[in-house]
N, C-alpha and C. Protein backbone atom coordinates (compact mmCIF):
# COMPACT_ATOMS: atom_id res chain seq x y z
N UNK A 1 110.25 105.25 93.50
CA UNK A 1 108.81 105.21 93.64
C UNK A 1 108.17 105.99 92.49
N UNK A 2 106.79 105.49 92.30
CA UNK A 2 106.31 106.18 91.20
C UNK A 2 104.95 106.72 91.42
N UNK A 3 104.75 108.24 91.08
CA UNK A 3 103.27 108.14 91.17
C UNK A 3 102.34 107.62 90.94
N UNK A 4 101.07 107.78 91.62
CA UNK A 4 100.22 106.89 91.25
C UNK A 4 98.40 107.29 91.24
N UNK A 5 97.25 107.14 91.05
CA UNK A 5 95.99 107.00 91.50
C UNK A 5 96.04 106.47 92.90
N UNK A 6 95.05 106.88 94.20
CA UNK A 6 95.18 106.24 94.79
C UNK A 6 93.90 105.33 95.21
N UNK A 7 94.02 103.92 96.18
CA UNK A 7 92.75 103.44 95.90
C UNK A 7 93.34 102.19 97.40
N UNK A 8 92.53 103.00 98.39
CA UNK A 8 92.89 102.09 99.46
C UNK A 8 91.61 100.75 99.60
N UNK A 9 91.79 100.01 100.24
CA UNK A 9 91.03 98.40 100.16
C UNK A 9 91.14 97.73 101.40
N UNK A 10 90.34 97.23 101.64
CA UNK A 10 90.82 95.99 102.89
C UNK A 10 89.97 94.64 102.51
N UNK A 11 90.84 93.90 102.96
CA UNK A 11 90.71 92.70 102.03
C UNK A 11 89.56 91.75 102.25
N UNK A 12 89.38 92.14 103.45
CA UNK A 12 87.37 91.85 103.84
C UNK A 12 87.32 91.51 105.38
N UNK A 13 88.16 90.02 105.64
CA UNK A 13 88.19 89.19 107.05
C UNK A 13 88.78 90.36 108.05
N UNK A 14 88.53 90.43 109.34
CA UNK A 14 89.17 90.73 109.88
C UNK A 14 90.93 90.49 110.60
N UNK A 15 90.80 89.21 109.92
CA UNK A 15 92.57 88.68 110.46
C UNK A 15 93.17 88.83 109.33
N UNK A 16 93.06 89.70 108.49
CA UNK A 16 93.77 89.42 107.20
C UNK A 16 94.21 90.84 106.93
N UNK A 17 95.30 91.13 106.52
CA UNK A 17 96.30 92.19 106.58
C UNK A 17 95.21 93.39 105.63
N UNK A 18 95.83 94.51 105.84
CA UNK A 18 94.90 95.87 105.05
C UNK A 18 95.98 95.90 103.82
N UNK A 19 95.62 96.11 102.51
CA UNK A 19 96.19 96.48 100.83
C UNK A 19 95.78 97.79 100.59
N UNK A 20 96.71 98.31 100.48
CA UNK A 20 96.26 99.15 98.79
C UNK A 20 96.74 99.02 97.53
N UNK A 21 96.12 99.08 96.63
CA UNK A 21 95.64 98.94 95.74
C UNK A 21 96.78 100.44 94.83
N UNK A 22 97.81 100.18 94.22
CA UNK A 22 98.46 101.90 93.79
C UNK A 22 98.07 101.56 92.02
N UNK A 23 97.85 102.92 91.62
CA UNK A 23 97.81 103.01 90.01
C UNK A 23 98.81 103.21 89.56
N UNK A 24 100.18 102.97 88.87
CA UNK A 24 101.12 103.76 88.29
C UNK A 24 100.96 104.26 87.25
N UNK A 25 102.10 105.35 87.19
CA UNK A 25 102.24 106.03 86.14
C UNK A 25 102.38 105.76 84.58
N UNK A 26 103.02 103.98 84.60
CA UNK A 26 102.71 103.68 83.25
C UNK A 26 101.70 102.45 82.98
N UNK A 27 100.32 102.74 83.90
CA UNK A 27 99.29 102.13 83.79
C UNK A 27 99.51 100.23 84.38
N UNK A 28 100.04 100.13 85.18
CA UNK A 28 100.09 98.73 85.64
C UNK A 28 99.74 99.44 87.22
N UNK A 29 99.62 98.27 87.83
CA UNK A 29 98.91 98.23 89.19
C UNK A 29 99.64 97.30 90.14
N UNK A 30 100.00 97.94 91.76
CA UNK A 30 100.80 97.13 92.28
C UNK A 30 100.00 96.94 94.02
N UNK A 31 99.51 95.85 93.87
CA UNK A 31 98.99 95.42 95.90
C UNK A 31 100.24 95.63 96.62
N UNK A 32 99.86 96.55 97.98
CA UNK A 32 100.93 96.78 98.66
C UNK A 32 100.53 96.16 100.12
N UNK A 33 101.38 95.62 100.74
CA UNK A 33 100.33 95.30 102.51
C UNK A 33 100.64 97.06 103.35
N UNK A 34 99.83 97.23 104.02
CA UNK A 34 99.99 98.47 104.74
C UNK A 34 100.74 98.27 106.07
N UNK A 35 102.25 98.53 106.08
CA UNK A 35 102.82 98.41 107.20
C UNK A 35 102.38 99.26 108.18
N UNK A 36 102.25 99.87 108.01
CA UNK A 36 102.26 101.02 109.42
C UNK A 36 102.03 102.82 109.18
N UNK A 37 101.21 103.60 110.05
CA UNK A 37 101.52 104.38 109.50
C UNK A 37 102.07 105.52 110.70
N UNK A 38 102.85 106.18 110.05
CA UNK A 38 103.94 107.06 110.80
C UNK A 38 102.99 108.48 110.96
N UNK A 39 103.65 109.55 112.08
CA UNK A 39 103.58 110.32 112.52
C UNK A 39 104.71 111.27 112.31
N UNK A 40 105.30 112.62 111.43
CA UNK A 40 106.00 113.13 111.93
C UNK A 40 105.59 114.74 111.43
N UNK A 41 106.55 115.44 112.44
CA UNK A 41 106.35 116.72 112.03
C UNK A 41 104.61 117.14 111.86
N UNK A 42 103.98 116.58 112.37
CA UNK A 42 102.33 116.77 112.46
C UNK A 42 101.56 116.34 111.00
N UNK A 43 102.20 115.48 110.36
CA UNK A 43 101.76 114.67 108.98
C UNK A 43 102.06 113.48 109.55
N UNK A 44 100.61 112.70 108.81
CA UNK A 44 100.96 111.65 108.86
C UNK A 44 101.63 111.03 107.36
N UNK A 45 102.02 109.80 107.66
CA UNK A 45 103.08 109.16 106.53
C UNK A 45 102.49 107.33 106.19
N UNK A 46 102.48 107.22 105.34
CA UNK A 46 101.84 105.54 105.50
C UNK A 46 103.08 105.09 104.57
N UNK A 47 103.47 103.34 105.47
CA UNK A 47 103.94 102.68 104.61
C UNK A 47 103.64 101.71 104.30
N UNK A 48 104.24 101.27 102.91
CA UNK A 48 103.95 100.40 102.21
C UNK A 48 104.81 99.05 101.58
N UNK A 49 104.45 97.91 101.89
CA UNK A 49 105.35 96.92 101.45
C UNK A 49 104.90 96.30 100.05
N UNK A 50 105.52 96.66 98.63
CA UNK A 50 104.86 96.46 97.70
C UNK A 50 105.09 94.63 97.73
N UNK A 51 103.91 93.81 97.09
CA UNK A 51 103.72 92.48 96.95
C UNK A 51 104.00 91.99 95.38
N UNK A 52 104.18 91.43 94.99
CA UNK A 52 104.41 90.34 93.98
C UNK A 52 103.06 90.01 93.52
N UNK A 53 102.64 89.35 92.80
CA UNK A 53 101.47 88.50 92.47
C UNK A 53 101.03 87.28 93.25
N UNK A 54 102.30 86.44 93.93
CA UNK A 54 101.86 85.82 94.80
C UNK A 54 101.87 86.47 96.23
N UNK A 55 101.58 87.64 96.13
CA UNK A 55 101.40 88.69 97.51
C UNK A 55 102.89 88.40 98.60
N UNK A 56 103.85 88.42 98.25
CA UNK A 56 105.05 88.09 98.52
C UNK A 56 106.19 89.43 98.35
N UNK A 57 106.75 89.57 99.37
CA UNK A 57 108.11 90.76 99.24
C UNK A 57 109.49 90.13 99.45
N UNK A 58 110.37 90.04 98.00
CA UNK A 58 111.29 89.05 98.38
C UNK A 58 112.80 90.26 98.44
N UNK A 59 112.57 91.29 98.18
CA UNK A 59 113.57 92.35 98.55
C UNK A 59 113.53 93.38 99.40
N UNK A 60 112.23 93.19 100.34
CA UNK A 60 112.35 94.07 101.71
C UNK A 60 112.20 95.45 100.95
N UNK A 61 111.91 95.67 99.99
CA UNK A 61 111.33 97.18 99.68
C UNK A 61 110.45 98.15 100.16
N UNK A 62 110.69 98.89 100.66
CA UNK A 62 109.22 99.85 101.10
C UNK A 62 108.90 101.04 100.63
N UNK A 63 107.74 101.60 100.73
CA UNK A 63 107.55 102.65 99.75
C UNK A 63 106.76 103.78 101.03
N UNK A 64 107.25 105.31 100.93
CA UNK A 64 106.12 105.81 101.60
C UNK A 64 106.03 106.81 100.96
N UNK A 65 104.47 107.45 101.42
CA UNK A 65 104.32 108.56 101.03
C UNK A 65 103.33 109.25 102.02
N UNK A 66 103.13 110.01 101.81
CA UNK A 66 101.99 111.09 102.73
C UNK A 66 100.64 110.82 102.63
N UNK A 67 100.07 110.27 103.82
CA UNK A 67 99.00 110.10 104.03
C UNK A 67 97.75 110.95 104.92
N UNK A 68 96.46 110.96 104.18
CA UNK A 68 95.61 112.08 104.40
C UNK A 68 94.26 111.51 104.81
N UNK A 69 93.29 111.30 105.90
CA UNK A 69 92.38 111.16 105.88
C UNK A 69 91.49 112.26 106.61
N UNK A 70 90.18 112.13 106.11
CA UNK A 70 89.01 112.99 106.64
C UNK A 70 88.68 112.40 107.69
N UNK A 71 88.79 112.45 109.22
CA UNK A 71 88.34 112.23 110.28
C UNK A 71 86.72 112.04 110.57
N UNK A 72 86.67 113.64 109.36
CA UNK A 72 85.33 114.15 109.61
C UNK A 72 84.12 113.29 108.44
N UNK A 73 84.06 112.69 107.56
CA UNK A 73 83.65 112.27 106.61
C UNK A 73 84.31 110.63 106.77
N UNK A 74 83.49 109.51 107.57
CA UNK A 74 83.97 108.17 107.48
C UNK A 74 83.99 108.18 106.15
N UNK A 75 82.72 108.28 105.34
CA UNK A 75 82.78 107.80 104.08
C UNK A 75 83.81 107.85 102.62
N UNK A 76 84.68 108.87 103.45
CA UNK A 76 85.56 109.22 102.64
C UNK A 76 86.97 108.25 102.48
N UNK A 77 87.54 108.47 101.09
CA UNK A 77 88.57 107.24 100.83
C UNK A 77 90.20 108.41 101.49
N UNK A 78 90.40 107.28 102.16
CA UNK A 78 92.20 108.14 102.54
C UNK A 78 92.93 108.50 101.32
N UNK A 79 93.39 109.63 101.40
CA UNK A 79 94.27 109.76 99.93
C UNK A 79 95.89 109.70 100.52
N UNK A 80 96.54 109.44 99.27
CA UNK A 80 98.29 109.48 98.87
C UNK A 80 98.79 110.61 98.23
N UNK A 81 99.83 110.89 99.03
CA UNK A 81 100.56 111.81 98.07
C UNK A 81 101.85 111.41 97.95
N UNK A 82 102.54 111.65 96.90
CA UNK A 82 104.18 111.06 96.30
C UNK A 82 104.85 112.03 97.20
N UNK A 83 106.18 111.45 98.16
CA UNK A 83 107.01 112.69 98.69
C UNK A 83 108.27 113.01 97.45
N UNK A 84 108.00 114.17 97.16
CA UNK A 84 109.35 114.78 96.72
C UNK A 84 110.68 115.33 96.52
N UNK A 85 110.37 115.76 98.39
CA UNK A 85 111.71 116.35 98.88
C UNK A 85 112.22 115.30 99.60
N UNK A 86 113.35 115.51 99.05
CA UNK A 86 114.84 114.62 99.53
C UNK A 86 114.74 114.70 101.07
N UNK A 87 114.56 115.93 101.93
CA UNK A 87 114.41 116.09 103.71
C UNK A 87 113.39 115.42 104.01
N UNK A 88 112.26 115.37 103.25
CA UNK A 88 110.97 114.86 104.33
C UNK A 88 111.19 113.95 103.76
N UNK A 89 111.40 113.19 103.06
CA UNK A 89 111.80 111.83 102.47
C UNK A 89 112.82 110.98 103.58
N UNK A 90 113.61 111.85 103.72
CA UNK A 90 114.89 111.29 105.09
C UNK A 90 114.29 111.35 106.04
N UNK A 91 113.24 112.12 106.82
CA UNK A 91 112.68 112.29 107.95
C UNK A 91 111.89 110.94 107.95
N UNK A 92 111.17 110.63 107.46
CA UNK A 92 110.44 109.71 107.28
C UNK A 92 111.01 108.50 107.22
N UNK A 93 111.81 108.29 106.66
CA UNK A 93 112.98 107.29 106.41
C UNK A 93 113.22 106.92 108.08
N UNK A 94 113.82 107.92 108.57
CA UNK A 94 114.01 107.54 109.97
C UNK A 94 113.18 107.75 110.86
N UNK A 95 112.50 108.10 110.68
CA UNK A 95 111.20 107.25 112.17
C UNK A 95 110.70 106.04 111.80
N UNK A 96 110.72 105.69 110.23
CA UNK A 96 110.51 104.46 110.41
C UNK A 96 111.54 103.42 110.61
N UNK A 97 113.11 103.66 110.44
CA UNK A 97 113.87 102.95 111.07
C UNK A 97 113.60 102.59 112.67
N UNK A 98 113.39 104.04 113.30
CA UNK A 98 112.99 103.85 114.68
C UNK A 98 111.93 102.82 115.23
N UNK A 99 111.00 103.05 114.23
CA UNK A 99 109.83 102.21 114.64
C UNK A 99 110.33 100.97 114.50
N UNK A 100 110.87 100.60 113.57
CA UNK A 100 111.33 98.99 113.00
C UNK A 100 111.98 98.30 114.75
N UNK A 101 113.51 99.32 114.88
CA UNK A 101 114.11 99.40 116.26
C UNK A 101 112.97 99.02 117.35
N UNK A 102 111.76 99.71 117.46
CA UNK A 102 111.04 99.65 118.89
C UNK A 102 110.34 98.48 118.25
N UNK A 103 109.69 97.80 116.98
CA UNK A 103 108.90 96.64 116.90
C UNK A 103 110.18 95.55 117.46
N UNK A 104 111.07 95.63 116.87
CA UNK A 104 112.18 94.22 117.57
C UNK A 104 112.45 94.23 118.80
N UNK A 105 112.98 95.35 119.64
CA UNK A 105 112.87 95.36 120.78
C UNK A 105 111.74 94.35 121.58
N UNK A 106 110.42 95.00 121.17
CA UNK A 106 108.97 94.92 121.94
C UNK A 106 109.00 92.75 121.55
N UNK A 107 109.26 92.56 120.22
CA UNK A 107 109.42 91.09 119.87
C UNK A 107 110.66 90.79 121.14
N UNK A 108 111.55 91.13 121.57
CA UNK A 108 112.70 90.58 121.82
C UNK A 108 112.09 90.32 123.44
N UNK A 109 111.53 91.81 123.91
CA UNK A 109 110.95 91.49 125.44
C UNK A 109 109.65 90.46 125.49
């Protein structure tokens, strides 16, 4: 993963998935769909399924990082932060395995 600017978006309709919008580090730009966002250790975590140009993920990649919003200030844009450490990186890693686990389940019942 690479750092980035951050710059969240929604794509307007209501039936139509939420993007963000990431800046990278060597100035190209990548639409991500917003899978989900996690809970752990009292941070929240957002993930991200980066898209293709034809808004397409053909290697199941995901990206997360630490996610921040002002409760208090609607007007305010959610920010990103890059995770660095290898532990909260794994922590994260696995609750969202978990979650994946409880979305198939919940499909299966």
């Amino acid at each position: 993963m690479k750092n980035f600017d951050d710059n969240l978006e929604h794509d307007g309709a209501e039936d139509e998935e939420m993007t963000v919008e990431l800046d990278l580090d060597d100035g190209s730009h990548v639409t991500c769909a917003i899978v989900t966002i996690l809970e752990c250790r009292n941070q929240e975590y957002i993930v991200l399924l980066p898209l293709d140009e034809n808004g397409e993920n053909h290697e199941g990649e995901v990206w997360f990082y630490r996610y921040y919003e002002d409760k208090n200030d609607t007007n305010a844009e959610p920010r990103l932060e890059y995770i660095d450490d290898d532990e909260e990186y794994e922590i994260v890693e696995d609750a969202f395995d978990e979650y994946l686990d409880d979305a198939e389940f919940d499909e299966y019942v």
